[in-house]
ModelCIF file with pLDDT and N, C-alpha, C, O atoms, coordinates in Angstrom:
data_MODEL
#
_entry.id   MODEL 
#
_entity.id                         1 
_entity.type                       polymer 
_entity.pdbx_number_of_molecules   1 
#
_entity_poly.entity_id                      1 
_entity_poly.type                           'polypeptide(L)' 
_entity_poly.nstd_linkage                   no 
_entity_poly.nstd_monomer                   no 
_entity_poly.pdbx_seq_one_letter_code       
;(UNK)(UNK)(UNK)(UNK)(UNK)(UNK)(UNK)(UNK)(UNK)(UNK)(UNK)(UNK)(UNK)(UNK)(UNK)(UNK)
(UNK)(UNK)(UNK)(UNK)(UNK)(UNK)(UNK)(UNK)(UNK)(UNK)(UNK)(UNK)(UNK)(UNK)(UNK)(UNK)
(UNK)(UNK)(UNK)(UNK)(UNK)(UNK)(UNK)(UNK)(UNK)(UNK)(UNK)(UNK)(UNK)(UNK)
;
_entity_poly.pdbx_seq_one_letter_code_can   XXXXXXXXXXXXXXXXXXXXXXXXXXXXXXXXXXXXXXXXXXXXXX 
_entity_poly.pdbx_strand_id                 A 
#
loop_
_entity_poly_seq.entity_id 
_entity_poly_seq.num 
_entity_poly_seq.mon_id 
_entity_poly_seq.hetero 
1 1  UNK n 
1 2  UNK n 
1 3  UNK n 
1 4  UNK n 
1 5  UNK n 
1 6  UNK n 
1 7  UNK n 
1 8  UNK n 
1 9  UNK n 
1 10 UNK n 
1 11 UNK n 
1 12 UNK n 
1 13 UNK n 
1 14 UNK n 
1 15 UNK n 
1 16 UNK n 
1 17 UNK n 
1 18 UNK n 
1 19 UNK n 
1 20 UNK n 
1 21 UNK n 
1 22 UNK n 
1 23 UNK n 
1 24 UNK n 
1 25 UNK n 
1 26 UNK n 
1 27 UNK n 
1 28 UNK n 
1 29 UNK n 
1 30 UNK n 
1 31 UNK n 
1 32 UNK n 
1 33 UNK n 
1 34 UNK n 
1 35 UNK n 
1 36 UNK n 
1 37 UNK n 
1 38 UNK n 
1 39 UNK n 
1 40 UNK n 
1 41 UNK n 
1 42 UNK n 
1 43 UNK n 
1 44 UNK n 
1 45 UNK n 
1 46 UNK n 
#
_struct_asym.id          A 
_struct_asym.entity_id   1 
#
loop_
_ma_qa_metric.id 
_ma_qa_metric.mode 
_ma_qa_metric.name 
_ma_qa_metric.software_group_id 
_ma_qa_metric.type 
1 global pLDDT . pLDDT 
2 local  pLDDT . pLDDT 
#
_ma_qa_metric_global.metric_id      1 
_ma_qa_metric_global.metric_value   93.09 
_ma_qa_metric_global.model_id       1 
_ma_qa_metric_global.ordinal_id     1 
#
loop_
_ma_qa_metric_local.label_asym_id 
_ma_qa_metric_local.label_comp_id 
_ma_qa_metric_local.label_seq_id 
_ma_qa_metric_local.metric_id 
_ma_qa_metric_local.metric_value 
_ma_qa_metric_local.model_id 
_ma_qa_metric_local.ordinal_id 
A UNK 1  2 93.00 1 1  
A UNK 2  2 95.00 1 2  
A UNK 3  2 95.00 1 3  
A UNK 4  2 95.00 1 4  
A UNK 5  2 96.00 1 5  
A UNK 6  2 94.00 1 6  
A UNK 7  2 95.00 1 7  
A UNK 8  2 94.00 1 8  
A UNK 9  2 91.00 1 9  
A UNK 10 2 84.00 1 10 
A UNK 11 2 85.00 1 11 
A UNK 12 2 91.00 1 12 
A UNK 13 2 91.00 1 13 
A UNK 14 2 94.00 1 14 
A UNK 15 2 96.00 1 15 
A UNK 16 2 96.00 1 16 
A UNK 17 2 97.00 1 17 
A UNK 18 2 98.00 1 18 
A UNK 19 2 98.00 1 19 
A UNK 20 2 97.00 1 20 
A UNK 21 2 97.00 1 21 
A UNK 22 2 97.00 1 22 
A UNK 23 2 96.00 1 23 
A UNK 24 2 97.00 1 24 
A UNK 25 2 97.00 1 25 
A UNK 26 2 98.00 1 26 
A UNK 27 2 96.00 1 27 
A UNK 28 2 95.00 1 28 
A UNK 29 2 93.00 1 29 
A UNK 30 2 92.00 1 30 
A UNK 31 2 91.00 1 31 
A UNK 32 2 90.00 1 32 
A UNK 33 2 87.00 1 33 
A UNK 34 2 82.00 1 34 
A UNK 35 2 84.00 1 35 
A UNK 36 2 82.00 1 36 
A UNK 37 2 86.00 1 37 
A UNK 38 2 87.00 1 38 
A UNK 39 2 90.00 1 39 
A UNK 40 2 92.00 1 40 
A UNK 41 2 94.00 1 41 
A UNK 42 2 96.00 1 42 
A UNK 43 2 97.00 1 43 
A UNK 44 2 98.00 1 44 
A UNK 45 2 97.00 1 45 
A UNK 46 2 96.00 1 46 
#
loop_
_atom_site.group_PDB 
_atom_site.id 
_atom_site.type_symbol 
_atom_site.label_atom_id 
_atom_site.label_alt_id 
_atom_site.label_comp_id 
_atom_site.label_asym_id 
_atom_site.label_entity_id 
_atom_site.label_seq_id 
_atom_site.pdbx_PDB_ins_code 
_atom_site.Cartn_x 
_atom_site.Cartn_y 
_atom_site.Cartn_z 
_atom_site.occupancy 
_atom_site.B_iso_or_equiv 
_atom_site.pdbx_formal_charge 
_atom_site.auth_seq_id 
_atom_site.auth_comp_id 
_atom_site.auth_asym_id 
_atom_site.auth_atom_id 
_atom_site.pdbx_PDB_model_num 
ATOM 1   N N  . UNK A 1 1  ? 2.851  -3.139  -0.191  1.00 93.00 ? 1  UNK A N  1 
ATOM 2   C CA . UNK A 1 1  ? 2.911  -1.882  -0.925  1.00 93.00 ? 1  UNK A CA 1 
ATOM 3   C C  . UNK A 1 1  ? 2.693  -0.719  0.025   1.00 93.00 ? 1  UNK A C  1 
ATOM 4   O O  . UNK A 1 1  ? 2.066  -0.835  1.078   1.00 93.00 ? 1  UNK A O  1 
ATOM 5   N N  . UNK A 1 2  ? 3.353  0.635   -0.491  1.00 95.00 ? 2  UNK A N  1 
ATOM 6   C CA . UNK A 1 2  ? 3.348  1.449   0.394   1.00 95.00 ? 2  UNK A CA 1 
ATOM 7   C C  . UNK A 1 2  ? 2.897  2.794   -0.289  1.00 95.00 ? 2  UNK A C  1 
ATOM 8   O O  . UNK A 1 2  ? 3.371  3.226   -1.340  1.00 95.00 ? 2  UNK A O  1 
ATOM 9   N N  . UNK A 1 3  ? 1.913  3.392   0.461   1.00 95.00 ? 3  UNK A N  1 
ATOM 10  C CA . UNK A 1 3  ? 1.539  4.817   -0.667  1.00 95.00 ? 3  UNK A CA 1 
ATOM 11  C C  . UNK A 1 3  ? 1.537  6.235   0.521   1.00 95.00 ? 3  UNK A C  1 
ATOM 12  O O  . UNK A 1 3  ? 0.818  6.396   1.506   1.00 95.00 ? 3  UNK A O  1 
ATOM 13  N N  . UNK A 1 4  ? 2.390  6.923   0.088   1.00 95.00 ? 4  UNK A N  1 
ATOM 14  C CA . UNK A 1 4  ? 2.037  8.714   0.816   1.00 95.00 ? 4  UNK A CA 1 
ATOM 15  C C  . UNK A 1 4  ? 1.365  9.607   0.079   1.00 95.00 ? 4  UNK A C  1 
ATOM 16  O O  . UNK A 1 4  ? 1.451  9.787   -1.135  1.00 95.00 ? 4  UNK A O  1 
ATOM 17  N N  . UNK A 1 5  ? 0.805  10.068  0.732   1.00 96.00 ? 5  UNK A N  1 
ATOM 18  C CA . UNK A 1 5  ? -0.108 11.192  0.312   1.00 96.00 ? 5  UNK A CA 1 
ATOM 19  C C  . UNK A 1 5  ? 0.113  12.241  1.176   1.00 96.00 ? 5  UNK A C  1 
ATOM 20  O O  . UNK A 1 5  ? 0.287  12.103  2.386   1.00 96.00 ? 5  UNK A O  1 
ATOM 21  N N  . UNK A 1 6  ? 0.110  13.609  0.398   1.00 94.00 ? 6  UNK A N  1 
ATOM 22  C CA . UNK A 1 6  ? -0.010 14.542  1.458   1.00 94.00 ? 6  UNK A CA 1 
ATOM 23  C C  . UNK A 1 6  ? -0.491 15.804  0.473   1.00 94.00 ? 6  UNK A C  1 
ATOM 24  O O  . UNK A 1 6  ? -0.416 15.957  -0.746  1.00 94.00 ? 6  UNK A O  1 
ATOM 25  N N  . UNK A 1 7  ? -1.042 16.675  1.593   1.00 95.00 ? 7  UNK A N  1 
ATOM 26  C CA . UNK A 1 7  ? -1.681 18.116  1.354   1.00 95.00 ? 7  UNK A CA 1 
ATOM 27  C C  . UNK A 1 7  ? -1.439 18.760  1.563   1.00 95.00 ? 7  UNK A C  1 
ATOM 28  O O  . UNK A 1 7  ? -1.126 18.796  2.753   1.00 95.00 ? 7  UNK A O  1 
ATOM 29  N N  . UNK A 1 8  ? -1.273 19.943  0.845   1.00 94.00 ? 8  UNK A N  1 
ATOM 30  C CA . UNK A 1 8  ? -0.410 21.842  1.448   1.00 94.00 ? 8  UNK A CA 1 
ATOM 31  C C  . UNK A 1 8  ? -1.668 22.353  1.957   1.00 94.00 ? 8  UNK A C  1 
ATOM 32  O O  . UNK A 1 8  ? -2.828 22.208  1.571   1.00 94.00 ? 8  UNK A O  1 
ATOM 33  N N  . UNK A 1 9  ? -1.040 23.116  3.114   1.00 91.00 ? 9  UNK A N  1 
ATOM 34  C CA . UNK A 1 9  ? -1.906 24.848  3.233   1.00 91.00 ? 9  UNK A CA 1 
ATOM 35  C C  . UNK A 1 9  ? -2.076 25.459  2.058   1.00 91.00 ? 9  UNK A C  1 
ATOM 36  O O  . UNK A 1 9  ? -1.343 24.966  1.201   1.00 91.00 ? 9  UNK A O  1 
ATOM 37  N N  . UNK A 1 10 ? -2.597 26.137  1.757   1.00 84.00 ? 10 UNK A N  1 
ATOM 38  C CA . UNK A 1 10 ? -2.857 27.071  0.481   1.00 84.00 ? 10 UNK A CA 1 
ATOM 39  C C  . UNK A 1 10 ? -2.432 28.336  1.030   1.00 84.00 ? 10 UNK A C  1 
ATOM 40  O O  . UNK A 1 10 ? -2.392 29.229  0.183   1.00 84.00 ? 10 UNK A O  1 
ATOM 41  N N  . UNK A 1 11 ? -2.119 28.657  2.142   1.00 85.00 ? 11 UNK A N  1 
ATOM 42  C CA . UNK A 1 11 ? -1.772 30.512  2.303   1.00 85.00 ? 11 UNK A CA 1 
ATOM 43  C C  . UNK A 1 11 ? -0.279 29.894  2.634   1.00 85.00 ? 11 UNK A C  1 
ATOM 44  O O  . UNK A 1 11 ? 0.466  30.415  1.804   1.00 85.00 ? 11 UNK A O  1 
ATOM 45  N N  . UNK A 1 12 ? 0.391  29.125  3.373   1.00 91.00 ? 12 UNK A N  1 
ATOM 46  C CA . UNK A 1 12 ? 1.594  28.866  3.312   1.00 91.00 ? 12 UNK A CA 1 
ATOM 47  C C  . UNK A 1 12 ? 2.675  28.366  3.030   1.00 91.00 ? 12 UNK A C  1 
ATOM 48  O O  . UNK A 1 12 ? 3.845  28.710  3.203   1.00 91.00 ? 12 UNK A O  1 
ATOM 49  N N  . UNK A 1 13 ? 1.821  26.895  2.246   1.00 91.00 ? 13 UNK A N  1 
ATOM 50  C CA . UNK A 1 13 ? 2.401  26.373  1.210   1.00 91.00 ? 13 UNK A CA 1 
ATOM 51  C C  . UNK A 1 13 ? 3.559  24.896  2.600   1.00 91.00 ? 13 UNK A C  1 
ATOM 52  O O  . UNK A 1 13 ? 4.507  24.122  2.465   1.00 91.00 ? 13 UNK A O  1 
ATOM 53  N N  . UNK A 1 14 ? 2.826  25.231  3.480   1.00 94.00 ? 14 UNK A N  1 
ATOM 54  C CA . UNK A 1 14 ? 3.186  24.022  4.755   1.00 94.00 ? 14 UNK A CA 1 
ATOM 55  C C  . UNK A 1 14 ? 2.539  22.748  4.129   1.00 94.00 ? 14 UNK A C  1 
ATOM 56  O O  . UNK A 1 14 ? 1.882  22.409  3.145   1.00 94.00 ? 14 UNK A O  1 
ATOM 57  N N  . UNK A 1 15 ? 2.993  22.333  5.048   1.00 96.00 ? 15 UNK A N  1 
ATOM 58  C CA . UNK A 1 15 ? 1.904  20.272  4.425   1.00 96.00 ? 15 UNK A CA 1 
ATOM 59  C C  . UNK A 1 15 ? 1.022  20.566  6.015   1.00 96.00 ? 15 UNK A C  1 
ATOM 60  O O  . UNK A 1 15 ? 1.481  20.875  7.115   1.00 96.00 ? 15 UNK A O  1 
ATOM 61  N N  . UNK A 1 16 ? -0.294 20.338  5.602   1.00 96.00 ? 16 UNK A N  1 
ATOM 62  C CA . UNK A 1 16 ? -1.385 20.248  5.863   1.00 96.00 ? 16 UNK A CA 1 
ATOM 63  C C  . UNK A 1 16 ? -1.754 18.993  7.073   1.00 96.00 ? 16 UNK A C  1 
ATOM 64  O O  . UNK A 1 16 ? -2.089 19.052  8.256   1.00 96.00 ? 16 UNK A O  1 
ATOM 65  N N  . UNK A 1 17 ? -1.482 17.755  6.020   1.00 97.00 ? 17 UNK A N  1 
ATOM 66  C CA . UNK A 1 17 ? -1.304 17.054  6.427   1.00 97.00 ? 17 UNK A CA 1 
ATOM 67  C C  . UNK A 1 17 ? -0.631 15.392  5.620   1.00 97.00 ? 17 UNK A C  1 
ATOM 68  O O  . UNK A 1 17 ? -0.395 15.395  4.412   1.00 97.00 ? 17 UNK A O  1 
ATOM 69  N N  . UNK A 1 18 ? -0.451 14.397  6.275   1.00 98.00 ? 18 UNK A N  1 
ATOM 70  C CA . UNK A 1 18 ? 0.309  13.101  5.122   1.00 98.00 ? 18 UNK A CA 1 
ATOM 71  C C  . UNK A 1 18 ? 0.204  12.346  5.427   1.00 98.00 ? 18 UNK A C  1 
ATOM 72  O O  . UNK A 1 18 ? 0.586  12.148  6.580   1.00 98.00 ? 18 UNK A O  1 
ATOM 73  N N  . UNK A 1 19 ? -0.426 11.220  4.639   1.00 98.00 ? 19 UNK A N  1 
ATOM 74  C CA . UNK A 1 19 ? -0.861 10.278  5.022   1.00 98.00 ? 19 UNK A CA 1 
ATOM 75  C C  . UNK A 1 19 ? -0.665 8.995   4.729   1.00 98.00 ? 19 UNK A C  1 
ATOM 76  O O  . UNK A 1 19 ? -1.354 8.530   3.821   1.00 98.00 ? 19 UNK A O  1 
ATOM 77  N N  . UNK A 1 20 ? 0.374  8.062   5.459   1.00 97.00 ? 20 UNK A N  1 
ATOM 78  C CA . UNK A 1 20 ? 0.858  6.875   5.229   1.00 97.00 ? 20 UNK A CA 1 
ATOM 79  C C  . UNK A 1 20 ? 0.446  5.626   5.122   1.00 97.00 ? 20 UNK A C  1 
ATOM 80  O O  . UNK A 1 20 ? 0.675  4.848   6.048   1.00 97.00 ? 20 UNK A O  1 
ATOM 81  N N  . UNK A 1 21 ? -0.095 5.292   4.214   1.00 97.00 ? 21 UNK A N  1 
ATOM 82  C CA . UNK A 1 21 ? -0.640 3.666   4.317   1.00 97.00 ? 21 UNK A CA 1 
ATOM 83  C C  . UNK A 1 21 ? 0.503  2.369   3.552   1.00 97.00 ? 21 UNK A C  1 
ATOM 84  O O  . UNK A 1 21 ? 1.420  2.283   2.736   1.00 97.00 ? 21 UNK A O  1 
ATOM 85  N N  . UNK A 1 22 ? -0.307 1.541   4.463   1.00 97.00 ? 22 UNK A N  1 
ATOM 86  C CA . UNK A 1 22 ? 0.579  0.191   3.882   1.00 97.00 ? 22 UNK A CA 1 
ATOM 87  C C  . UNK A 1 22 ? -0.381 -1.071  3.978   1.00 97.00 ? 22 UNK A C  1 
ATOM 88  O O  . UNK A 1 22 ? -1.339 -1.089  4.751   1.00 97.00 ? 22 UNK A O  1 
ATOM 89  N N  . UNK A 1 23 ? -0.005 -2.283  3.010   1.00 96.00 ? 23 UNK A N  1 
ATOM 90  C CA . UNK A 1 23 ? -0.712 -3.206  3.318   1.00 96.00 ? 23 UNK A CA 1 
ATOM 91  C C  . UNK A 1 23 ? -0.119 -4.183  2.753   1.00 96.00 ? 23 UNK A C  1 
ATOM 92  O O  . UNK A 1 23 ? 0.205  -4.444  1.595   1.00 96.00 ? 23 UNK A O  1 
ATOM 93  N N  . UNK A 1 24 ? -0.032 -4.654  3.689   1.00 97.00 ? 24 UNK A N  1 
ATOM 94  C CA . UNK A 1 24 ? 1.144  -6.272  3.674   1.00 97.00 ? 24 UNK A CA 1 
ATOM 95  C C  . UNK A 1 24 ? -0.261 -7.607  3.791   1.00 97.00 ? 24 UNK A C  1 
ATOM 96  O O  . UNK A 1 24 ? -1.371 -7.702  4.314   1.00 97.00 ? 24 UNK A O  1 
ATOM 97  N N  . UNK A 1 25 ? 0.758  -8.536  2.854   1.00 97.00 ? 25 UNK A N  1 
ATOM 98  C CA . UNK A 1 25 ? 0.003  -9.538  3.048   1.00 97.00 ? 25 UNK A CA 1 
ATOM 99  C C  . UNK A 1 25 ? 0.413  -10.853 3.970   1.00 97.00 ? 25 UNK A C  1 
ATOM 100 O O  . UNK A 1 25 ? 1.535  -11.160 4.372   1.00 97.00 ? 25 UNK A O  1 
ATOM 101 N N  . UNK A 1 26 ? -0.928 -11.573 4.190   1.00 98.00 ? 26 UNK A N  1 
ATOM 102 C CA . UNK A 1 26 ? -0.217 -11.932 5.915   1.00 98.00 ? 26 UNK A CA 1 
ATOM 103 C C  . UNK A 1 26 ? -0.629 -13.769 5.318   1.00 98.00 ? 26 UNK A C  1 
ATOM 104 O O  . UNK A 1 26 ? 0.142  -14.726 5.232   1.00 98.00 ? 26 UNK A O  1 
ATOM 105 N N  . UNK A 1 27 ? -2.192 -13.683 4.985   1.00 96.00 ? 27 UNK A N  1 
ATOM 106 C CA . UNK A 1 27 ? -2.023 -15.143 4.778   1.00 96.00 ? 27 UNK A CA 1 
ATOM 107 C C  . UNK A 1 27 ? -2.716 -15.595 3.478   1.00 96.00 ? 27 UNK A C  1 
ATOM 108 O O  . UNK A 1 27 ? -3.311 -16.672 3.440   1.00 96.00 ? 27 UNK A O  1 
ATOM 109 N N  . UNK A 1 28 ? -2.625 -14.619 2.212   1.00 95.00 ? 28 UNK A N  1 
ATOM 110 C CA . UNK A 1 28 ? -2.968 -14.960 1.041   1.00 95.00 ? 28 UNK A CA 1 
ATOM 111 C C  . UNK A 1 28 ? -2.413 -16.012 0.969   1.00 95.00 ? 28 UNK A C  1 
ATOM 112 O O  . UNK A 1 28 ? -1.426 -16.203 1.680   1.00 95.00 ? 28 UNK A O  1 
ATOM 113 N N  . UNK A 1 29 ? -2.977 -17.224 -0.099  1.00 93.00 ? 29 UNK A N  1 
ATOM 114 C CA . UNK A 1 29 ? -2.810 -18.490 -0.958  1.00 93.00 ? 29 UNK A CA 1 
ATOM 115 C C  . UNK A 1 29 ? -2.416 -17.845 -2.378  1.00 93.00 ? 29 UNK A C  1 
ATOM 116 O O  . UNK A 1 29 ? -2.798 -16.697 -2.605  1.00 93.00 ? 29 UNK A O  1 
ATOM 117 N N  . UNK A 1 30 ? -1.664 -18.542 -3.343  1.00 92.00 ? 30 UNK A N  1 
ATOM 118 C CA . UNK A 1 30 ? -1.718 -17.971 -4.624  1.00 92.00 ? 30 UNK A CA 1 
ATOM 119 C C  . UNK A 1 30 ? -3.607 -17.686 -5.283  1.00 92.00 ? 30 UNK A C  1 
ATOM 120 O O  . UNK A 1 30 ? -4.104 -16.866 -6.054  1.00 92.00 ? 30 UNK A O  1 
ATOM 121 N N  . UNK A 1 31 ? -3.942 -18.391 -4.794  1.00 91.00 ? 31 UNK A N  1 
ATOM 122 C CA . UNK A 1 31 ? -5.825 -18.237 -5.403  1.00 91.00 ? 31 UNK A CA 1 
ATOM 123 C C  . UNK A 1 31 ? -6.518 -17.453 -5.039  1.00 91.00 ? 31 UNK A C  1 
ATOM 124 O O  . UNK A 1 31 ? -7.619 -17.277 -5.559  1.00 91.00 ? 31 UNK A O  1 
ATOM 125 N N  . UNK A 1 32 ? -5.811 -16.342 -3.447  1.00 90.00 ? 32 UNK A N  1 
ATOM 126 C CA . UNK A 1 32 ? -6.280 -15.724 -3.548  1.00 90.00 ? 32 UNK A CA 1 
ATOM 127 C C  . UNK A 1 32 ? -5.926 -14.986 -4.538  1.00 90.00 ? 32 UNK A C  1 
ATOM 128 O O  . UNK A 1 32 ? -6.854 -14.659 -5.277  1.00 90.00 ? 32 UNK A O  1 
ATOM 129 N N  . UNK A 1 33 ? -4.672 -14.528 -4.867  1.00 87.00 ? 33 UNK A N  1 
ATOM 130 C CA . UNK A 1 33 ? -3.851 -13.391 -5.856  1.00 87.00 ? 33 UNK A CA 1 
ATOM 131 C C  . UNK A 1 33 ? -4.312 -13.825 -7.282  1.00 87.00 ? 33 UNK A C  1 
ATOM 132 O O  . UNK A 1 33 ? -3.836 -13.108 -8.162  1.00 87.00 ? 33 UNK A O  1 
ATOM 133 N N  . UNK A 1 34 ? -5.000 -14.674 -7.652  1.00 82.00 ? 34 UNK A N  1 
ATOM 134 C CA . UNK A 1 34 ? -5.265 -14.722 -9.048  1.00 82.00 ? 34 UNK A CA 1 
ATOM 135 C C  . UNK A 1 34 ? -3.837 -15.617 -9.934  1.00 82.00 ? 34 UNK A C  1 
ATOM 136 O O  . UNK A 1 34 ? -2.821 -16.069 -9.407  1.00 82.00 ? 34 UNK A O  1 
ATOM 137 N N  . UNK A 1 35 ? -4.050 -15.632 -10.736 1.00 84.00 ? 35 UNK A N  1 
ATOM 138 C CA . UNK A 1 35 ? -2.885 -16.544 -11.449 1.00 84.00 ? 35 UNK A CA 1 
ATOM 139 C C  . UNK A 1 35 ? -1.500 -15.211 -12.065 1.00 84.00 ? 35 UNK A C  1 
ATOM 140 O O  . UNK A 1 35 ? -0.288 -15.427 -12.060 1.00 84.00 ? 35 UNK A O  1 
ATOM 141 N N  . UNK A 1 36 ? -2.183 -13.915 -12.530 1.00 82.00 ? 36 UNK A N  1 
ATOM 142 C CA . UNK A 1 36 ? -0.989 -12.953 -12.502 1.00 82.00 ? 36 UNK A CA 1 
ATOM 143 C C  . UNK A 1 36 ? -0.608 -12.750 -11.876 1.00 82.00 ? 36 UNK A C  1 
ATOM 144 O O  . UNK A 1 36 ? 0.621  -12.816 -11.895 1.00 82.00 ? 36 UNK A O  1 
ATOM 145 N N  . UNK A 1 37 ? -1.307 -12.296 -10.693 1.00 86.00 ? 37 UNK A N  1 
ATOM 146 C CA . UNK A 1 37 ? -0.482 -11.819 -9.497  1.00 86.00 ? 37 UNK A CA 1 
ATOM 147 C C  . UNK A 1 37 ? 0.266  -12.827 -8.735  1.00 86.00 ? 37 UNK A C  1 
ATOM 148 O O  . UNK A 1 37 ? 1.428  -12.895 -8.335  1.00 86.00 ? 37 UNK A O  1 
ATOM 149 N N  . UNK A 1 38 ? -0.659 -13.510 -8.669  1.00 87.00 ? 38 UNK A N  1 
ATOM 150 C CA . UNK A 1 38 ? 0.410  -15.039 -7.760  1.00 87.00 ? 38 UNK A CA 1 
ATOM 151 C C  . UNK A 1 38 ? 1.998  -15.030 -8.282  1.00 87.00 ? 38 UNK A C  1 
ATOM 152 O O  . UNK A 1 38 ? 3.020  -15.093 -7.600  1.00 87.00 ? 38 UNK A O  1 
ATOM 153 N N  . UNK A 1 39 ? 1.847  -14.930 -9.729  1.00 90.00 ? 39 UNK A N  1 
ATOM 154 C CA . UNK A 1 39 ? 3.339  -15.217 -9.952  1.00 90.00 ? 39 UNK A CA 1 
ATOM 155 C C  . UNK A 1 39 ? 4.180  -13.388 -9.639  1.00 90.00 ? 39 UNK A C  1 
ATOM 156 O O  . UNK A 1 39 ? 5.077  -13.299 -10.477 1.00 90.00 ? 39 UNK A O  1 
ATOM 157 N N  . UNK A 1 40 ? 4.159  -12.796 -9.246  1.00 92.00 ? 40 UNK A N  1 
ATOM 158 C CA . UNK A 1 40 ? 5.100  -11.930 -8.530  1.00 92.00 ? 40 UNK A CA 1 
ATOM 159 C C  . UNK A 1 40 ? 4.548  -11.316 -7.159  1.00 92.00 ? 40 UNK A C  1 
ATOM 160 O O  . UNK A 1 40 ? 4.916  -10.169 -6.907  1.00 92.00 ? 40 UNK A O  1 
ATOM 161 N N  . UNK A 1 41 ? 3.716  -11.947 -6.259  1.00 94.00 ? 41 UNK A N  1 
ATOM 162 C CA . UNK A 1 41 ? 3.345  -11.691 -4.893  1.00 94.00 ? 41 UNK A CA 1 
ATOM 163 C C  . UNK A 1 41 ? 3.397  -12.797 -4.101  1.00 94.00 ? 41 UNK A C  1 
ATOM 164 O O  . UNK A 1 41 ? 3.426  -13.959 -4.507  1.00 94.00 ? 41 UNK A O  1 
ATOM 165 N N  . UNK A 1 42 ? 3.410  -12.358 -2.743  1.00 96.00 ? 42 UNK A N  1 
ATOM 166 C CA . UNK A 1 42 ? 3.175  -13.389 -1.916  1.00 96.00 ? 42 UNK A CA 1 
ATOM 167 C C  . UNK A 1 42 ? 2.900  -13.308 -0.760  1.00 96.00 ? 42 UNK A C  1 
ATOM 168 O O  . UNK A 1 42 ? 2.729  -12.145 -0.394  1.00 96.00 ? 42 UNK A O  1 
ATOM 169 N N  . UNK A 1 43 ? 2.764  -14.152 0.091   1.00 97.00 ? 43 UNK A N  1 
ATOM 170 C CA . UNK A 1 43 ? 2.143  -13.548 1.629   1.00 97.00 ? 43 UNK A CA 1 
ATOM 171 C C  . UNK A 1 43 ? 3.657  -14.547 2.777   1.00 97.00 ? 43 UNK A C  1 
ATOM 172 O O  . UNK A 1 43 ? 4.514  -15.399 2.543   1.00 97.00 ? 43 UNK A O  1 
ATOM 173 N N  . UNK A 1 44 ? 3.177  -13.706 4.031   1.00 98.00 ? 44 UNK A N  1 
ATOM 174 C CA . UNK A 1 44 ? 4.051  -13.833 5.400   1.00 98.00 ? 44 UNK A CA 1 
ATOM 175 C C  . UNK A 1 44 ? 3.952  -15.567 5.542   1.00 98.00 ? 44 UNK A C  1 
ATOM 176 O O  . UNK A 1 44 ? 4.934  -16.254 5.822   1.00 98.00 ? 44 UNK A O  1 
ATOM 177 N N  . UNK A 1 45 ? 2.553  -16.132 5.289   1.00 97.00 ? 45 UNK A N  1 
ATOM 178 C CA . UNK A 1 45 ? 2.153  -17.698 5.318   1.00 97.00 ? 45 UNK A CA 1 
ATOM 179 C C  . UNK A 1 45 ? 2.176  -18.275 4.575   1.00 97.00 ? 45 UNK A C  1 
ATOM 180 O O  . UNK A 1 45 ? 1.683  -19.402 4.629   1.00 97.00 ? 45 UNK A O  1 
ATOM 181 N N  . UNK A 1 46 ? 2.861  -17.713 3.326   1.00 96.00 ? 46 UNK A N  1 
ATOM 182 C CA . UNK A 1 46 ? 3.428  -18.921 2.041   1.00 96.00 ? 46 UNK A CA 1 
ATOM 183 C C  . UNK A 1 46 ? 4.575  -19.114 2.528   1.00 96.00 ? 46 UNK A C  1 
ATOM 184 O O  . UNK A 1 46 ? 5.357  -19.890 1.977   1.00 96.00 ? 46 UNK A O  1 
#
């Protein structure tokens, strides 16, 4: 999943600043994800 965020200046209405995160999964098991999530996630080591 991937989320941006970002912030204006307030006198110029510029972006401030933005901030990109991500987080991939690398070696979840379905048990870790729970039984909902398991069924539409998955990891790099399944």
């Amino acid at each position: 999943g991937i989320l941006t965020e970002l912030a204006l200046e307030g006198e110029t209405g510029l972006t401030e600043s933005l901030v990109i995160g991500a987080g991939v999964n690398v070696s979840q098991t379905p048990e870790d994800f729970g039984p909902e999530v398991a069924a539409i996630a998955t990891s790099l080591a399944q």
